[in-house]
N, C-alpha and C. Protein backbone atom coordinates (compact mmCIF):
# COMPACT_ATOMS: atom_id res chain seq x y z
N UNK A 1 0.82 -1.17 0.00
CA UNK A 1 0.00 0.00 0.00
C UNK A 1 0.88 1.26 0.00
N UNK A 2 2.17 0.74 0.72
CA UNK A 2 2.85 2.74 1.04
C UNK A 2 3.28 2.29 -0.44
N UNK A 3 3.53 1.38 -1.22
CA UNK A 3 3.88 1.39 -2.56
C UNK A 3 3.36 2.14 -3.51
N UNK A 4 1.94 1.74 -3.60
CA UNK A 4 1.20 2.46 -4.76
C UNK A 4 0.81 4.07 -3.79
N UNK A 5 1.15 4.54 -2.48
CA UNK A 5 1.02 5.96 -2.37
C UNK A 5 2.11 6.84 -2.76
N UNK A 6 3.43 5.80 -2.89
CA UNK A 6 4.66 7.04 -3.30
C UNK A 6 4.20 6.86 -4.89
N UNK A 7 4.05 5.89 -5.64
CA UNK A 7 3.51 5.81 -7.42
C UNK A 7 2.85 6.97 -7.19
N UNK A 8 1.41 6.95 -6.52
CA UNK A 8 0.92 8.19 -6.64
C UNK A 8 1.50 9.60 -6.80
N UNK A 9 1.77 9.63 -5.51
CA UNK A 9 2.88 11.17 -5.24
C UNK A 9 3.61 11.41 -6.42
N UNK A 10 4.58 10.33 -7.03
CA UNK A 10 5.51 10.50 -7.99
C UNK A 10 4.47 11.25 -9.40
N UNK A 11 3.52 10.69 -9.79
CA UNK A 11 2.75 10.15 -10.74
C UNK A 11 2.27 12.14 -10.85
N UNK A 12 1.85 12.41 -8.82
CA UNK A 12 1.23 13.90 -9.13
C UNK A 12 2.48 14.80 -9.11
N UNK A 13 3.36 14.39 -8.43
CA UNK A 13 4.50 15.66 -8.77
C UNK A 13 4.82 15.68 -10.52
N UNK A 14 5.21 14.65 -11.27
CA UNK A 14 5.59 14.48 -12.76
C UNK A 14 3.97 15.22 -13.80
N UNK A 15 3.07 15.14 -13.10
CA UNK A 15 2.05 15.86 -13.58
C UNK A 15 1.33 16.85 -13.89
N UNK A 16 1.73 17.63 -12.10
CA UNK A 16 1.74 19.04 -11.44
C UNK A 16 3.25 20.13 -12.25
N UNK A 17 4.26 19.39 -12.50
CA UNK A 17 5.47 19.75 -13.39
C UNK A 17 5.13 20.00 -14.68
N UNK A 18 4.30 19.24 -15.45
CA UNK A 18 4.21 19.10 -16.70
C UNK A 18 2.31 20.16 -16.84
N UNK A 19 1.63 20.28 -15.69
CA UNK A 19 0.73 21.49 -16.11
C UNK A 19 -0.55 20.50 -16.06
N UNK A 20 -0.58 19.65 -15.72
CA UNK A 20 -2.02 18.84 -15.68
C UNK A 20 -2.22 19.12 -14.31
N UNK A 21 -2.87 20.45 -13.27
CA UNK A 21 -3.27 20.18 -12.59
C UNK A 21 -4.04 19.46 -11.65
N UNK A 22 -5.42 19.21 -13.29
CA UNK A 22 -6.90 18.14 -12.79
C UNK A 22 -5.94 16.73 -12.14
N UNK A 23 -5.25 16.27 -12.62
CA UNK A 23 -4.80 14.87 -12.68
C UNK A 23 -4.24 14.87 -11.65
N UNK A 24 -2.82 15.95 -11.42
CA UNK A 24 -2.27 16.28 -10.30
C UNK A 24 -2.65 16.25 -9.12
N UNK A 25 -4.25 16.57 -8.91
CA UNK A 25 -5.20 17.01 -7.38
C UNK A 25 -5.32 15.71 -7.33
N UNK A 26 -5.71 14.81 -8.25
CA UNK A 26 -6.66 13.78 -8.48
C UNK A 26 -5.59 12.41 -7.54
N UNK A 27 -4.27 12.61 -8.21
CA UNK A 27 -3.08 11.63 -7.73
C UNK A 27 -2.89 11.77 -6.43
N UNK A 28 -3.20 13.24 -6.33
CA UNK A 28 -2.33 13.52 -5.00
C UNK A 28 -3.29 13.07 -3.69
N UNK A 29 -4.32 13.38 -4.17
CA UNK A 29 -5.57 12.88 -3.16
C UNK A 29 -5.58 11.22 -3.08
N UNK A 30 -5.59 10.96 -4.15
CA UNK A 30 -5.25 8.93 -3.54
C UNK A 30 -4.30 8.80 -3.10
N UNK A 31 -3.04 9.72 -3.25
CA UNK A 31 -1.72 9.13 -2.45
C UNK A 31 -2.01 9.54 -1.00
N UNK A 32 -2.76 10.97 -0.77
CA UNK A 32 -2.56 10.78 1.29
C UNK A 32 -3.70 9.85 1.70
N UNK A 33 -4.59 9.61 0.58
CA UNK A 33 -5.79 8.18 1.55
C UNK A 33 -4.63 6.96 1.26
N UNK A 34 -4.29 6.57 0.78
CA UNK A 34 -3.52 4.83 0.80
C UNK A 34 -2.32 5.41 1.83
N UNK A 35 -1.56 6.77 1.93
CA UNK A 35 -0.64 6.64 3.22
C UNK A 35 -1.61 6.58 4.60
N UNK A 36 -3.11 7.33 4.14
CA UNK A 36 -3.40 7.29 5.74
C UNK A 36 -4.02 5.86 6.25
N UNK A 37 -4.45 5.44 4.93
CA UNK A 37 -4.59 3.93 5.21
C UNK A 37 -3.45 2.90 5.98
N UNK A 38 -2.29 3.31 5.16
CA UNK A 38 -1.04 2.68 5.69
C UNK A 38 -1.07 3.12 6.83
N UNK A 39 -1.16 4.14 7.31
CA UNK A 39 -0.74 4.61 8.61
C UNK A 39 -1.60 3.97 9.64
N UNK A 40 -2.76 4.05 9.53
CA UNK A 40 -3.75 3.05 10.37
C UNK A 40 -3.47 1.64 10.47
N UNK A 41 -3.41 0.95 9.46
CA UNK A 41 -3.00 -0.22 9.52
C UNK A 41 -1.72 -0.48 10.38
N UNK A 42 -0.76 0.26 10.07
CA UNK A 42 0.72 0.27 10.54
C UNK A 42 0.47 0.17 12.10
N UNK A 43 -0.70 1.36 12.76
CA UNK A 43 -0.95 1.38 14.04
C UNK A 43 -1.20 0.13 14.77
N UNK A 44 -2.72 -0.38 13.54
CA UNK A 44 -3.46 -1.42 14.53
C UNK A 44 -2.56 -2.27 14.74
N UNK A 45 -1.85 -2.66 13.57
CA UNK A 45 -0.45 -3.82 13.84
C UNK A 45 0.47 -4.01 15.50
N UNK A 46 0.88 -2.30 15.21
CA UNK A 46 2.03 -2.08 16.06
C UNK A 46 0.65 -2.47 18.14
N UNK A 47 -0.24 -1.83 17.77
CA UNK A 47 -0.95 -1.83 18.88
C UNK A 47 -1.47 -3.60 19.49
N UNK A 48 -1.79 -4.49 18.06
CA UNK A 48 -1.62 -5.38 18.47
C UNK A 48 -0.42 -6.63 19.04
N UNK A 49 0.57 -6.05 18.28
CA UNK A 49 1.91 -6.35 19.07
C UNK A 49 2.24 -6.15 20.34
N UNK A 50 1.70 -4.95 20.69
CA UNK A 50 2.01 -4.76 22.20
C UNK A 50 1.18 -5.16 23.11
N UNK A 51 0.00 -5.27 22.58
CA UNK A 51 -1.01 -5.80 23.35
C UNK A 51 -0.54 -7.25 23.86
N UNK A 52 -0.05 -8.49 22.57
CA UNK A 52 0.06 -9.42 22.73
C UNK A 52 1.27 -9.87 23.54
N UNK A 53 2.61 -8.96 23.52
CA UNK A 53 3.35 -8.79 24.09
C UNK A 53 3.17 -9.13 25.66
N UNK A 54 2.18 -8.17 26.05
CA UNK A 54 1.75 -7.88 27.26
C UNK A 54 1.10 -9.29 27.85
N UNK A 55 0.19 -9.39 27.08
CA UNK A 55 -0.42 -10.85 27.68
C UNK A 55 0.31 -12.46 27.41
N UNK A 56 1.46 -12.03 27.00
CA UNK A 56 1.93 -13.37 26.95
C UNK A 56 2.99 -13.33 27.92
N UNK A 57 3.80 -12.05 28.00
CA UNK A 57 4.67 -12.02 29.72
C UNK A 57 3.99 -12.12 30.83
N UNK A 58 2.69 -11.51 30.51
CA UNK A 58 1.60 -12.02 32.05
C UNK A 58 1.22 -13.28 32.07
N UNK A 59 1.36 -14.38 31.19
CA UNK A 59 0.78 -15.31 31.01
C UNK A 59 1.77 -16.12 31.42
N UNK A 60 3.11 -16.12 31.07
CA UNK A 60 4.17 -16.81 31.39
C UNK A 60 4.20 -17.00 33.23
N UNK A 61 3.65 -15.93 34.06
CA UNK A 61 3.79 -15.88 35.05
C UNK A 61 3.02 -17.00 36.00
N UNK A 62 2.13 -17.05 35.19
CA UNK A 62 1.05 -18.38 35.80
C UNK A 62 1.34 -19.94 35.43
N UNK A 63 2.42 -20.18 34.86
CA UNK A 63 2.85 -21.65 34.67
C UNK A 63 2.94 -22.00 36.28
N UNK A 64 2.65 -23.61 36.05
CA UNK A 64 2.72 -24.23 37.28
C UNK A 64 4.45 -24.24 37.83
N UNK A 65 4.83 -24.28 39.25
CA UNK A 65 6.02 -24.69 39.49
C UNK A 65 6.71 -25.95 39.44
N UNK A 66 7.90 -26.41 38.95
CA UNK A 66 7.95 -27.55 38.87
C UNK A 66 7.69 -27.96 36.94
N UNK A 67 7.31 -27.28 36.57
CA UNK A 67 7.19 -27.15 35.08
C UNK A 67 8.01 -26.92 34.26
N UNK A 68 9.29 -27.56 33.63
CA UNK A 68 10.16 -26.76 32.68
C UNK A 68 9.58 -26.36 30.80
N UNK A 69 9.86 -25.84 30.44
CA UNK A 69 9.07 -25.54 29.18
C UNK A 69 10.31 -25.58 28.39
């Protein structure tokens, strides 16, 4: 996804250079929705990492004693 938002960007700067504004707005507007997409996604990821993080060092704590793993 951050792939096809820098294509974009590239696609409206080479466009916005050359005088096609319409096209230019048009690129540039799908490139910050697929980064802000990326960016959300990137979050929920990172948020579920830590989440899971969390509950698996708390989880480790409750093995029985006498248990090697």
């Amino acid at each position: 996804m951050l792939k096809f938002a820098i294509f974009f960007l590239v696609v409206s700067m080479l466009a916005g250079a050359m005088g096609f504004m319409n096209i230019s707005a048009v690129a540039r507007r799908i490139s910050f929705v697929l980064f802000g997409i990326f960016l959300a996604l990137a979050g929920l990821v990172l948020l579920f990492f830590i989440l899971l993080d969390k509950a698996t060092s708390q989880g480790a704590l409750l093995m029985l004693p006498g248990v090697l793993v």
